[in-house]
Protein backbone atom coordinates (compact mmCIF):
# COMPACT_ATOMS: atom_id res chain seq x y z
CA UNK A 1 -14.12 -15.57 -0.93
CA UNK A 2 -14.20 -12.35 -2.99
CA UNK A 3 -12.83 -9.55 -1.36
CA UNK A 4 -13.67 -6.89 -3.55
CA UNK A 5 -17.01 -8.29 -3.45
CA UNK A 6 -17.69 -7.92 0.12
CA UNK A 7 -15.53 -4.44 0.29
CA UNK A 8 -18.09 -3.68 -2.51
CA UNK A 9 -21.42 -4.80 -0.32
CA UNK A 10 -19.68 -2.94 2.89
CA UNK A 11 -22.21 -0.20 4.00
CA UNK A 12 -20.69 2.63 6.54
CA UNK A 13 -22.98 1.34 9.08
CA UNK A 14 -20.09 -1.14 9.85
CA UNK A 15 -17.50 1.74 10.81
CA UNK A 16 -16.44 2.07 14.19
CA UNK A 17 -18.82 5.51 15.93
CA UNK A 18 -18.56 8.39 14.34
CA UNK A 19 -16.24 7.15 11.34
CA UNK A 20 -16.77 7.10 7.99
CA UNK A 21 -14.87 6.94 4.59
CA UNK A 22 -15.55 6.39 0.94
CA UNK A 23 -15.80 2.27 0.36
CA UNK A 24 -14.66 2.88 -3.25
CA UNK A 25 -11.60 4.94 -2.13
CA UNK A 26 -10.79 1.73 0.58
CA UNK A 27 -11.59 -0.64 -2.12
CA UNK A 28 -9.28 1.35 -4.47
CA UNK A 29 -6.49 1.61 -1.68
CA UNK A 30 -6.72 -2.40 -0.80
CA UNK A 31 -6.56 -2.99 -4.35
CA UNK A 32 -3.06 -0.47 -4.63
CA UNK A 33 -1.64 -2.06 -2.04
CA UNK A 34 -1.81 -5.30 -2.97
CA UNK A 35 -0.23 -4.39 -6.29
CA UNK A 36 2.35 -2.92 -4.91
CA UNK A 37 3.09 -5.48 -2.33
CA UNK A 38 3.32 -8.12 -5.35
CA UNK A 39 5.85 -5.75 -7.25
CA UNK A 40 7.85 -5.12 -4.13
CA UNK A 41 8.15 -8.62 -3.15
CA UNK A 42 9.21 -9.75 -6.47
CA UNK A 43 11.62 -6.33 -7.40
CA UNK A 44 13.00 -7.32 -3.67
CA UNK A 45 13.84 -11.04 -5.00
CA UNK A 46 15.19 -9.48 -7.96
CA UNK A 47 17.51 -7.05 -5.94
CA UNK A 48 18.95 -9.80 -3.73
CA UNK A 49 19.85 -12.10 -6.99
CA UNK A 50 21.79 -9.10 -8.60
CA UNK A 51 23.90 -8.66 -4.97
CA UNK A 52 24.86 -6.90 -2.59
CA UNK A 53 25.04 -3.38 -4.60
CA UNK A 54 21.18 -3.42 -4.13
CA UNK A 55 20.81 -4.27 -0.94
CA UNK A 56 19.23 -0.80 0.54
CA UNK A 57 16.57 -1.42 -2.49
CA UNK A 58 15.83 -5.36 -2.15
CA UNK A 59 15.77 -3.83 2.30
CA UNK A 60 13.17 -0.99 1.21
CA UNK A 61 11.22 -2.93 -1.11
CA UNK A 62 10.38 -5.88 1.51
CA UNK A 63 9.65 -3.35 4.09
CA UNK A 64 7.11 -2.20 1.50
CA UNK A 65 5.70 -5.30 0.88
CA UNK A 66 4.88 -5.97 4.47
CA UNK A 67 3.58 -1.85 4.77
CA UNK A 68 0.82 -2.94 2.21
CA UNK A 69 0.07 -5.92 3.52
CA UNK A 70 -0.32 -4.74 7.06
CA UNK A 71 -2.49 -1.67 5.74
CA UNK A 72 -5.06 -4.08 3.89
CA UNK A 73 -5.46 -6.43 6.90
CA UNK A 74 -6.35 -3.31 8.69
CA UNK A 75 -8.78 -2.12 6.34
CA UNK A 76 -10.60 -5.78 6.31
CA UNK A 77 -11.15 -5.27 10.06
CA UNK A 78 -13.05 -2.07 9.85
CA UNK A 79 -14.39 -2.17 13.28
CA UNK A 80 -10.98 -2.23 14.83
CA UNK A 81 -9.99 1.10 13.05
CA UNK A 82 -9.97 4.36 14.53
CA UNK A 83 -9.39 7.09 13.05
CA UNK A 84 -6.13 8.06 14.16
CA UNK A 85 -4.68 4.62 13.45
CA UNK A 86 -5.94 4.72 10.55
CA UNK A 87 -4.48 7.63 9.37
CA UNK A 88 -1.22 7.08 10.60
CA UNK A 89 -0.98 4.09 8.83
CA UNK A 90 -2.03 5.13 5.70
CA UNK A 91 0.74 8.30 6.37
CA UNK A 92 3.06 5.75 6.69
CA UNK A 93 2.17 3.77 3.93
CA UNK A 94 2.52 6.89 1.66
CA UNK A 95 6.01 8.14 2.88
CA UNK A 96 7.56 4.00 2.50
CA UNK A 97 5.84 4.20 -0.77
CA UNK A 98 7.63 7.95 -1.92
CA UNK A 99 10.83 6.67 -0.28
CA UNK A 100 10.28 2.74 -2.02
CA UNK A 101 9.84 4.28 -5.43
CA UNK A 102 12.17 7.04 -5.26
CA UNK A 103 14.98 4.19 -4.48
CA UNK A 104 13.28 1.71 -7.16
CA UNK A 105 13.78 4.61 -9.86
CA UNK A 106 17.49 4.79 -9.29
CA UNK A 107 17.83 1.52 -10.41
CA UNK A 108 14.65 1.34 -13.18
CA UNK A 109 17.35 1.51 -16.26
CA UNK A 110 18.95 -1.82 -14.90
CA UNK A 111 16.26 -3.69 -13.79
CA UNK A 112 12.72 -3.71 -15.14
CA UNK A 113 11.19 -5.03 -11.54
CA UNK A 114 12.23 -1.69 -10.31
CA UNK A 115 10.31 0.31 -12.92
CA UNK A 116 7.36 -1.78 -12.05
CA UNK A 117 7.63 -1.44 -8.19
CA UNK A 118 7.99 1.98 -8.43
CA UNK A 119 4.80 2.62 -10.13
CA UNK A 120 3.48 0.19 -8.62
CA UNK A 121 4.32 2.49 -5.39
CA UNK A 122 2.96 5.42 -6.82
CA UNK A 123 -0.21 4.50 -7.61
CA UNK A 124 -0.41 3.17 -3.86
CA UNK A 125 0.51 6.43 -2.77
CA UNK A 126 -2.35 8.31 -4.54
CA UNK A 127 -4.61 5.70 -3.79
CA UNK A 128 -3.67 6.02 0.06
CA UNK A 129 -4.18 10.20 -0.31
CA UNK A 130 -7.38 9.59 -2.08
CA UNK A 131 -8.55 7.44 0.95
CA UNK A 132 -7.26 9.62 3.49
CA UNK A 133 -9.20 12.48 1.74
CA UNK A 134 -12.87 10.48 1.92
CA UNK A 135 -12.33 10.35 5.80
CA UNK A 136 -13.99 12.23 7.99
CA UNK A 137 -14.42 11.53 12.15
């Protein structure tokens, strides 16, 4: 099955009452998130084989992995959302993402999975704004 696709073919008609957002801003923000729960998981792998001095990095960049992936299975269920859980998870998704990437870019001269989670994360972040932006109740 093609995701994108069927983000793509989503009309507004299938939001929740009263909801409505910009499908190519939650097609851009599913897409972010996946990215940067690929580049987390793997910097996080990366982390734990270099030892314990990266611990609080390999920690944050798992819990940012499973962030993203929890914020995409919510936006495939679009008549679950509201609008207030919505936007708190998206909130939350952009201040693990600042606090992922801002930990990643300590380390981003040792370790070239770093570099890549943190953009990774900031691109995630602006995608998340972006989509909280095209919301309106």
């Amino acid at each position: 099955m093609d995701t994108m696709q069927m983000m793509k073919s989503m009309s507004t008609d299938s939001m929740p009452m009263g909801m409505s957002m910009d499908m190519s801003a939650m097609q851009d923000c599913i897409q972010a998130m996946n990215a940067c729960s690929t580049a987390a998981t793997m910097c996080s792998a990366a982390d734990m084989a270099m030892g314990g001095d990266m611990a609080t990095c390999a920690a944050m960049c798992s819990n940012m992995a499973s962030m993203a992936d929890t914020g995409m299975r919510m936006m495939m269920r679009p008549m679950g959302m509201t609008m207030d859980t919505m936007s708190t998870m998206l909130m939350a998704c952009v201040a693990m993402g600042k606090a992922c990437a801002e930990e990643c870019r300590k380390h981003a001269d040792m370790d070239e999975m770093c570099r890549y989670c943190a953009m990774a994360c900031d691109e995630m972040v602006a995608k998340c704004e972006a989509m909280m932006a095209s919301m309106s109740a």
